[in-house]
Protein backbone atom coordinates (compact mmCIF):
# COMPACT_ATOMS: atom_id res chain seq x y z
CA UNK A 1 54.31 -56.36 -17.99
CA UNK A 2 54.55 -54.96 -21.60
CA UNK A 3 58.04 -54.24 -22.14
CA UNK A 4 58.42 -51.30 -19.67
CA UNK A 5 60.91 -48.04 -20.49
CA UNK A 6 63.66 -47.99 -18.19
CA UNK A 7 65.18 -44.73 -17.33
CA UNK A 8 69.19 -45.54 -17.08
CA UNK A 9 70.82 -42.35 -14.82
CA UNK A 10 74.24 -41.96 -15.75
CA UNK A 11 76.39 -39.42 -13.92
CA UNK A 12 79.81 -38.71 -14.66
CA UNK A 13 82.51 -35.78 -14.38
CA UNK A 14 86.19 -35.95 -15.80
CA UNK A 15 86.21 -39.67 -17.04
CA UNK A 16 86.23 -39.55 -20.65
CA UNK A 17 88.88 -42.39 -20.59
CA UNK A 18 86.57 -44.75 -19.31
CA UNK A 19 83.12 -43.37 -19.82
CA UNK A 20 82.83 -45.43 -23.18
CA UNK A 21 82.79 -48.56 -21.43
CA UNK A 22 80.39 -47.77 -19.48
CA UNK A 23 78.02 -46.61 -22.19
CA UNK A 24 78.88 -49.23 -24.44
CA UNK A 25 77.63 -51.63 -21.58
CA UNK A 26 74.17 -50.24 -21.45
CA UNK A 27 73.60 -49.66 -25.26
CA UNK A 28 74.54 -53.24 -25.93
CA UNK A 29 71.99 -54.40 -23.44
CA UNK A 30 69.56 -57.51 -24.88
CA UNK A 31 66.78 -55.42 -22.87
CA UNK A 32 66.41 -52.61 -25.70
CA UNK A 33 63.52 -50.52 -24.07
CA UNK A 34 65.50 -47.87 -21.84
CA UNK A 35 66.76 -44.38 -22.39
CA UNK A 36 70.45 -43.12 -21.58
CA UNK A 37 70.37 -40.34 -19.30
CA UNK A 38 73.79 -38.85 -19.11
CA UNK A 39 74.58 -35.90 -16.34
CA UNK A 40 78.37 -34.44 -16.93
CA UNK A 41 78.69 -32.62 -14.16
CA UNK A 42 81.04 -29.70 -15.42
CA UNK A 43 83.90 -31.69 -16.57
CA UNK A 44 86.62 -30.01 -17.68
CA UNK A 45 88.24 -33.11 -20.01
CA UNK A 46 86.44 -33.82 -23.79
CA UNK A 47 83.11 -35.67 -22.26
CA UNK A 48 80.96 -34.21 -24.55
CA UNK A 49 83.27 -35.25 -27.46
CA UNK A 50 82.69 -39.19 -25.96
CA UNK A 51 78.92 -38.94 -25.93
CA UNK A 52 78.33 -37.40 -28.89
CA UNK A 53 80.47 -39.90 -30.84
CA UNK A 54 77.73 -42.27 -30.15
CA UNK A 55 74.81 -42.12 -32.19
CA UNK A 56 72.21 -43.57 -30.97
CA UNK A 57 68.77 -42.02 -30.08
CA UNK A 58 67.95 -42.99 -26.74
CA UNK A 59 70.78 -41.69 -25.43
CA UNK A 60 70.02 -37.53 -23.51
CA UNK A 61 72.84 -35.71 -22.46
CA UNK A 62 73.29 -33.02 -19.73
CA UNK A 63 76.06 -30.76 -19.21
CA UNK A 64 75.52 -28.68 -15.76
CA UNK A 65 77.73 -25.59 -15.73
CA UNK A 66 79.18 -25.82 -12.60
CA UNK A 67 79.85 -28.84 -10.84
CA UNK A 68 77.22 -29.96 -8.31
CA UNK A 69 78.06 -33.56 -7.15
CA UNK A 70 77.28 -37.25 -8.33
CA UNK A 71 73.63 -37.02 -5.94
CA UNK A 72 72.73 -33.80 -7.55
CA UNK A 73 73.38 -35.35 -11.34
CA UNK A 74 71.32 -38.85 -9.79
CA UNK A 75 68.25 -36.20 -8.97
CA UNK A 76 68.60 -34.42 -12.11
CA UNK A 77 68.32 -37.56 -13.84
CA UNK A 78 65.25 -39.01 -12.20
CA UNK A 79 63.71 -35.99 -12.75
CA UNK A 80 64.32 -36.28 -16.49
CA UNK A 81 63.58 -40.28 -16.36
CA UNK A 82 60.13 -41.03 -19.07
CA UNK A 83 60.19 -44.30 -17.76
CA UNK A 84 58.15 -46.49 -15.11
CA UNK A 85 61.70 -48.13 -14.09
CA UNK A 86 65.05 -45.98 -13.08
CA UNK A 87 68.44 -47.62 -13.17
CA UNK A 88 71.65 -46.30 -12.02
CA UNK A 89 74.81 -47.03 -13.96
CA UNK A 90 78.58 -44.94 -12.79
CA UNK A 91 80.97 -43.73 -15.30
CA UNK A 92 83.94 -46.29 -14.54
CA UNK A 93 81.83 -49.40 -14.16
CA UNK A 94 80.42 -52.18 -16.97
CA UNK A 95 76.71 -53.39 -17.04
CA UNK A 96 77.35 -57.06 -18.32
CA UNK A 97 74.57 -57.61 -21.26
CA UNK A 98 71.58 -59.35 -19.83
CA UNK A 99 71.69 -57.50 -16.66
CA UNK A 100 68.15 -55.12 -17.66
CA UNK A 101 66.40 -58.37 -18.87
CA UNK A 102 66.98 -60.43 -15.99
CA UNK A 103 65.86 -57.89 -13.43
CA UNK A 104 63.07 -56.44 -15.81
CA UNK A 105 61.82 -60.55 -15.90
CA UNK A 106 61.78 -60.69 -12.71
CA UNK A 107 59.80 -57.26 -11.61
CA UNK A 108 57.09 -59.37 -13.95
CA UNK A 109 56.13 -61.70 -10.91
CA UNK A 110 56.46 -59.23 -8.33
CA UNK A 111 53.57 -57.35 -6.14
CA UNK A 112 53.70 -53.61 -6.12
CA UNK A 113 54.96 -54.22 -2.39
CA UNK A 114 58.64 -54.79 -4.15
CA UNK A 115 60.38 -51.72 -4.94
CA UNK A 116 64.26 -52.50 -5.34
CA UNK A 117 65.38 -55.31 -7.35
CA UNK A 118 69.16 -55.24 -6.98
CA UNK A 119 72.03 -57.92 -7.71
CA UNK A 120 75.46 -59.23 -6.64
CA UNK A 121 78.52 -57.85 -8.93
CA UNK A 122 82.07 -58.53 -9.56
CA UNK A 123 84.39 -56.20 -7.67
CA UNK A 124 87.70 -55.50 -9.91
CA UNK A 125 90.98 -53.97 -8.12
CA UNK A 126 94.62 -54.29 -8.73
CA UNK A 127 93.78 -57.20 -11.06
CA UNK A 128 91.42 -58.91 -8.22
CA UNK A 129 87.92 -60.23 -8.79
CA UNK A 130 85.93 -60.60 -5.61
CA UNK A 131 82.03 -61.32 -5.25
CA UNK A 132 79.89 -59.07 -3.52
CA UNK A 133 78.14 -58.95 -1.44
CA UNK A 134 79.53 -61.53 0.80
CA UNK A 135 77.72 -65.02 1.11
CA UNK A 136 77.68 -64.24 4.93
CA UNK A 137 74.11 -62.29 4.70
CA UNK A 138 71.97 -63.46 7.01
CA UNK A 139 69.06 -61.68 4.78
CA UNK A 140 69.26 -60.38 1.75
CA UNK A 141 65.93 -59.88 0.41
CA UNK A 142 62.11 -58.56 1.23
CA UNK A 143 62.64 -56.62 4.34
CA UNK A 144 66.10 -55.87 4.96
CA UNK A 145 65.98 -52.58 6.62
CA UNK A 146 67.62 -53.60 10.01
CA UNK A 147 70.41 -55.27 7.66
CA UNK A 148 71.12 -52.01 5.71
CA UNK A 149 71.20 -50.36 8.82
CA UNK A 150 73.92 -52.10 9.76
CA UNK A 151 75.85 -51.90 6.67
CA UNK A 152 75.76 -51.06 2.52
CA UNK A 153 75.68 -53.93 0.79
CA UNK A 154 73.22 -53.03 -2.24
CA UNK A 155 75.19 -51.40 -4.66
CA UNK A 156 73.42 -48.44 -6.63
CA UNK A 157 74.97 -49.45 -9.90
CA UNK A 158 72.80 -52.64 -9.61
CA UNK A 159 69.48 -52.03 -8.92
CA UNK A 160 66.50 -51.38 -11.35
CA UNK A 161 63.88 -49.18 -8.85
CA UNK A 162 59.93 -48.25 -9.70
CA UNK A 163 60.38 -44.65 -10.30
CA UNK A 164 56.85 -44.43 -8.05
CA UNK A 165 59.29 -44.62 -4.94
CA UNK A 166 61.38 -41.73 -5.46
CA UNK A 167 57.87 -39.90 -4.90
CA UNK A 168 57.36 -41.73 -1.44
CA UNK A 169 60.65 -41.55 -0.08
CA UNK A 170 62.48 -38.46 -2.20
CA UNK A 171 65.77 -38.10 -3.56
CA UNK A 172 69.24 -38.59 -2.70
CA UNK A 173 70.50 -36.55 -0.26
CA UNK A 174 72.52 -34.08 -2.18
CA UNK A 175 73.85 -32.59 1.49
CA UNK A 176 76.17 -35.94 2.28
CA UNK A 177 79.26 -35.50 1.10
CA UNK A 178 79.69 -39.80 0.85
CA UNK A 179 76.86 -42.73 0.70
CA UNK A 180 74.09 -40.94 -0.41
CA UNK A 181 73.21 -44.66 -2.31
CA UNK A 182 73.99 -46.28 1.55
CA UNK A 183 70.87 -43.38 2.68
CA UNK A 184 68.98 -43.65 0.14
CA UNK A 185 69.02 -47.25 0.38
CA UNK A 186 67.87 -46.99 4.17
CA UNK A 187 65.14 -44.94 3.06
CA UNK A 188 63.78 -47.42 0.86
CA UNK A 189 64.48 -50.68 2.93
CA UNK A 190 61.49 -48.49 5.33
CA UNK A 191 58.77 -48.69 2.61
CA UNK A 192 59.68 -51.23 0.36
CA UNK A 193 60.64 -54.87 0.12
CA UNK A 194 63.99 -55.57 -1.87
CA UNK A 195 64.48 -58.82 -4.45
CA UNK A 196 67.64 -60.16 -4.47
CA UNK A 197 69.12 -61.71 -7.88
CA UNK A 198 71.89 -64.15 -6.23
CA UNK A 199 74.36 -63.61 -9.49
CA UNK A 200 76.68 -61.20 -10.36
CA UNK A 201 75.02 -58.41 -13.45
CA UNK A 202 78.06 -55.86 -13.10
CA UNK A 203 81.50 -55.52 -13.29
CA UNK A 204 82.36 -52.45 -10.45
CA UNK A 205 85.81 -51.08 -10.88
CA UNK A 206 87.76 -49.88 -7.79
CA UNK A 207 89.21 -46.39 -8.45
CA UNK A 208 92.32 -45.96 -5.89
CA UNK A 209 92.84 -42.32 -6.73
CA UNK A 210 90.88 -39.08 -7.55
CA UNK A 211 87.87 -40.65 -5.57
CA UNK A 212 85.79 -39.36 -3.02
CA UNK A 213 86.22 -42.89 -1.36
CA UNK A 214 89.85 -41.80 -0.32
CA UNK A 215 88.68 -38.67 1.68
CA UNK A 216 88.57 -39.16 5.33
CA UNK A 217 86.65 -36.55 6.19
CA UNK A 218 84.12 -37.07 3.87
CA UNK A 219 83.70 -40.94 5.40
CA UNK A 220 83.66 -39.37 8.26
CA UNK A 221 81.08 -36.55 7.95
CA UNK A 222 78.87 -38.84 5.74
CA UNK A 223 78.71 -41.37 8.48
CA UNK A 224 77.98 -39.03 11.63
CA UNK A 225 74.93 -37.81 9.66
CA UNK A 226 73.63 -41.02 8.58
CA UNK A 227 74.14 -42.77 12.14
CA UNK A 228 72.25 -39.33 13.57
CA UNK A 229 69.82 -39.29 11.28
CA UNK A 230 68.81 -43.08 12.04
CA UNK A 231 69.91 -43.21 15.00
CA UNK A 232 66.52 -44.16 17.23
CA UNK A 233 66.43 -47.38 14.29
CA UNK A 234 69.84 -47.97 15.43
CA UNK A 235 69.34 -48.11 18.85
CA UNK A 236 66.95 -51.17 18.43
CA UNK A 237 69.39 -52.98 17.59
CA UNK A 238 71.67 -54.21 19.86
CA UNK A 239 75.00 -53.05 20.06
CA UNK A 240 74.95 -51.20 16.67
CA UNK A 241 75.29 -47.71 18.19
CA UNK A 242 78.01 -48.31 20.24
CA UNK A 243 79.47 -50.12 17.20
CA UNK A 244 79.52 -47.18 15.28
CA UNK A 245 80.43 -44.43 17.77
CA UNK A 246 83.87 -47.45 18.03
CA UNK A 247 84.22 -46.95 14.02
CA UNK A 248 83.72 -43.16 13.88
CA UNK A 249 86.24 -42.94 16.91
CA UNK A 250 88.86 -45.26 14.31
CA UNK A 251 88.09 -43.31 11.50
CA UNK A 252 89.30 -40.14 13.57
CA UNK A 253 92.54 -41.80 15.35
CA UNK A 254 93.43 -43.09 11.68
CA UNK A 255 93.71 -39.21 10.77
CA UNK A 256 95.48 -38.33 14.27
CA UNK A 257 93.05 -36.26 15.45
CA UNK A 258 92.89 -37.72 18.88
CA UNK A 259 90.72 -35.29 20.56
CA UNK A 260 87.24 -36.25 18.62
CA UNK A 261 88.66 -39.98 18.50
CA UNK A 262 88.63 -40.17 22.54
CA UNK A 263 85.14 -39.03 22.35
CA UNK A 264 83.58 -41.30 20.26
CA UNK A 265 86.00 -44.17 22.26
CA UNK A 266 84.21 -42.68 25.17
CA UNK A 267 80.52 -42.51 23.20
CA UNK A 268 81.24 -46.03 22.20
CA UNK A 269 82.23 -47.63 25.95
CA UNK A 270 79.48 -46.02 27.62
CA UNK A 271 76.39 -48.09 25.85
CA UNK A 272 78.68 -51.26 26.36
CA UNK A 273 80.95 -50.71 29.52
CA UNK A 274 81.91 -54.27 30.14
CA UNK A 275 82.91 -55.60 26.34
CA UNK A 276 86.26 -57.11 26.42
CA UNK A 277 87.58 -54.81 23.18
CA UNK A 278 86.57 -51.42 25.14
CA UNK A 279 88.49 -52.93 28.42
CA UNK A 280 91.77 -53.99 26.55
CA UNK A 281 91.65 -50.77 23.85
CA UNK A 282 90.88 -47.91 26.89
CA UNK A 283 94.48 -47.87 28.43
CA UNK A 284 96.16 -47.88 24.88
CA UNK A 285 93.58 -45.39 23.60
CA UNK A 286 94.02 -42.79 27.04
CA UNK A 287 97.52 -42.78 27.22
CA UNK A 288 99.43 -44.13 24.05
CA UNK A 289 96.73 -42.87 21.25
CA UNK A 290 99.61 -43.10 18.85
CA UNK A 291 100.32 -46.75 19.31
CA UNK A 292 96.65 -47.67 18.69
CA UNK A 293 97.10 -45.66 15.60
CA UNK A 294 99.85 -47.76 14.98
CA UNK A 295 98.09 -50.74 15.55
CA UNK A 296 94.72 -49.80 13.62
CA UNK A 297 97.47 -49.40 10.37
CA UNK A 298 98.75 -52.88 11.27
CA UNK A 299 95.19 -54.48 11.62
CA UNK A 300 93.88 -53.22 8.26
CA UNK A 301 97.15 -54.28 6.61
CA UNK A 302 96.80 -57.60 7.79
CA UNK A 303 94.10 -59.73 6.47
CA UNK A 304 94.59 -62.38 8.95
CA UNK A 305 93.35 -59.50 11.70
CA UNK A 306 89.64 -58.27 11.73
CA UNK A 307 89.22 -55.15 12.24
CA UNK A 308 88.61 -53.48 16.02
């Protein structure tokens, strides 16, 4: 490998305050070979002021005129992307220095077979620093596509892809409204083997407010299309289905809406009758739905509960 261009996709919209960090964290990379792909989608703050106080050539910047959503800016970027390599960085998190190098070293030694090389990161909130993802994995490299099925723990910001894949598998799905990286993920895990770098290459900042992470809806739309769209790779795995149809039902009794939450209780207890949660939950759920709402706050205040 002869020092390879990486293509670094960089959406943002309305975060001037922190967009510099962000930026600063790729251009002070000790991999030098990439270009700075910058998508404002339509902000309405002084973003364009921010970039262009940088000067520095590699960096591109596009300014869509009305605003079109992080996967739309992602597509728009890799569409743009010169080089062989595409990495994804967000506007609010920090690439720590050697994180290009390390993953561009290690694509060196690896068959065309690996697409994805992606890493573990620091997760900052409310002056906490937790490691992700959890040691727990059973498998976090080559094939993990029955893994990612079950969860998303490869975080976009992290990876460094072959731009080759985005032509086998296509874009991100600019229709979800939430996980679109989770999907796309999925989609790669089914023709691709993933590397795993077991240390952490990014500092990911947790954004409590004006987030897309705090909409319910969203969480819950995003995850009825995912678990349909996947949903005969589900069912191979046992108990995941029914799993889900018990989250998506939790998801809705956490917003009150008790009608759609009884069906997806019901969804949920009919692929696994006889399991001792479904047994204990069903008379709560049928004729007190407000005390397991109640007790669903309780359980994910308390971190000496797992949840249901």
């Amino acid at each position: 490998m002869n020092n390879p261009l990486v293509s670094v996709i960089l959406p943002t919209y309305n975060r001037a305050l922190l967009l510099p960090r962000a930026i600063k964290s790729v251009l002070n990379q000790t991999y030098k070979n990439f270009e700075l792909i910058i998508i404002d989608d339509n902000s309405t703050d002084n973003t364009k002021k921010i970039v262009d106080g940088f000067k520095d050539k590699r960096i591109k910047y596009i300014r869509y005129k009305v605003n079109k959503g992080a996967a739309a800016s992602r597509n728009t970027g890799i569409k743009l992307a010169k080089g062989e390599y595409i990495a994804f960085q967000d506007s609010d998190d920090e690439w720590l220095p050697e994180k290009l190098e390390k993953q561009m070293k290690v694509f060196e030694n690896l068959s065309s077979k690996y697409g994805v090389i992606y890493s573990a990161y620091w997760r900052l909130s409310n002056g906490r620093k937790k490691y992700l993802p959890f040691f727990n994995l059973n498998k976090r490299e080559e094939d993990i596509h029955k893994n990612l099925l079950g969860a998303c723990f490869v975080a976009m910001v992290t990876i460094v892809c072959r731009k080759e894949c985005f032509k086998k598998v296509g874009f991100f799905d600019e229709k979800l409204p939430r996980h679109e990286d989770w999907e796309l993920a999925i989609r790669l895990s089914k023709k691709y083997l993933f590397k795993y770098i077991n240390e952490p290459l990014t500092n990911v900042y947790h954004q409590s407010k004006n987030s897309i992470s705090s909409n319910a809806d969203a969480l819950i739309k995003s995850t009825e299309m995912i678990v349909e769209k996947y949903k005969e790779d589900i069912k191979k795995e046992q108990g995941l289905l029914s799993e889900y149809y018990f989250t998506i039902g939790n998801m809705f009794f956490a917003k009150e809406d008790f009608e759609n939450g009884k069906r997806y209780f019901i969804k949920a207890k009919t692929l696994n009758p006889l399991t001792i949660r479904f047994l204990i939950c069903a008379p709560i759920i049928i004729f007190v739905p407000r005390l397991y709402v109640k007790l669903l706050l309780f359980i994910r205040r308390n971190k000496n509960f797992k949840n249901l």
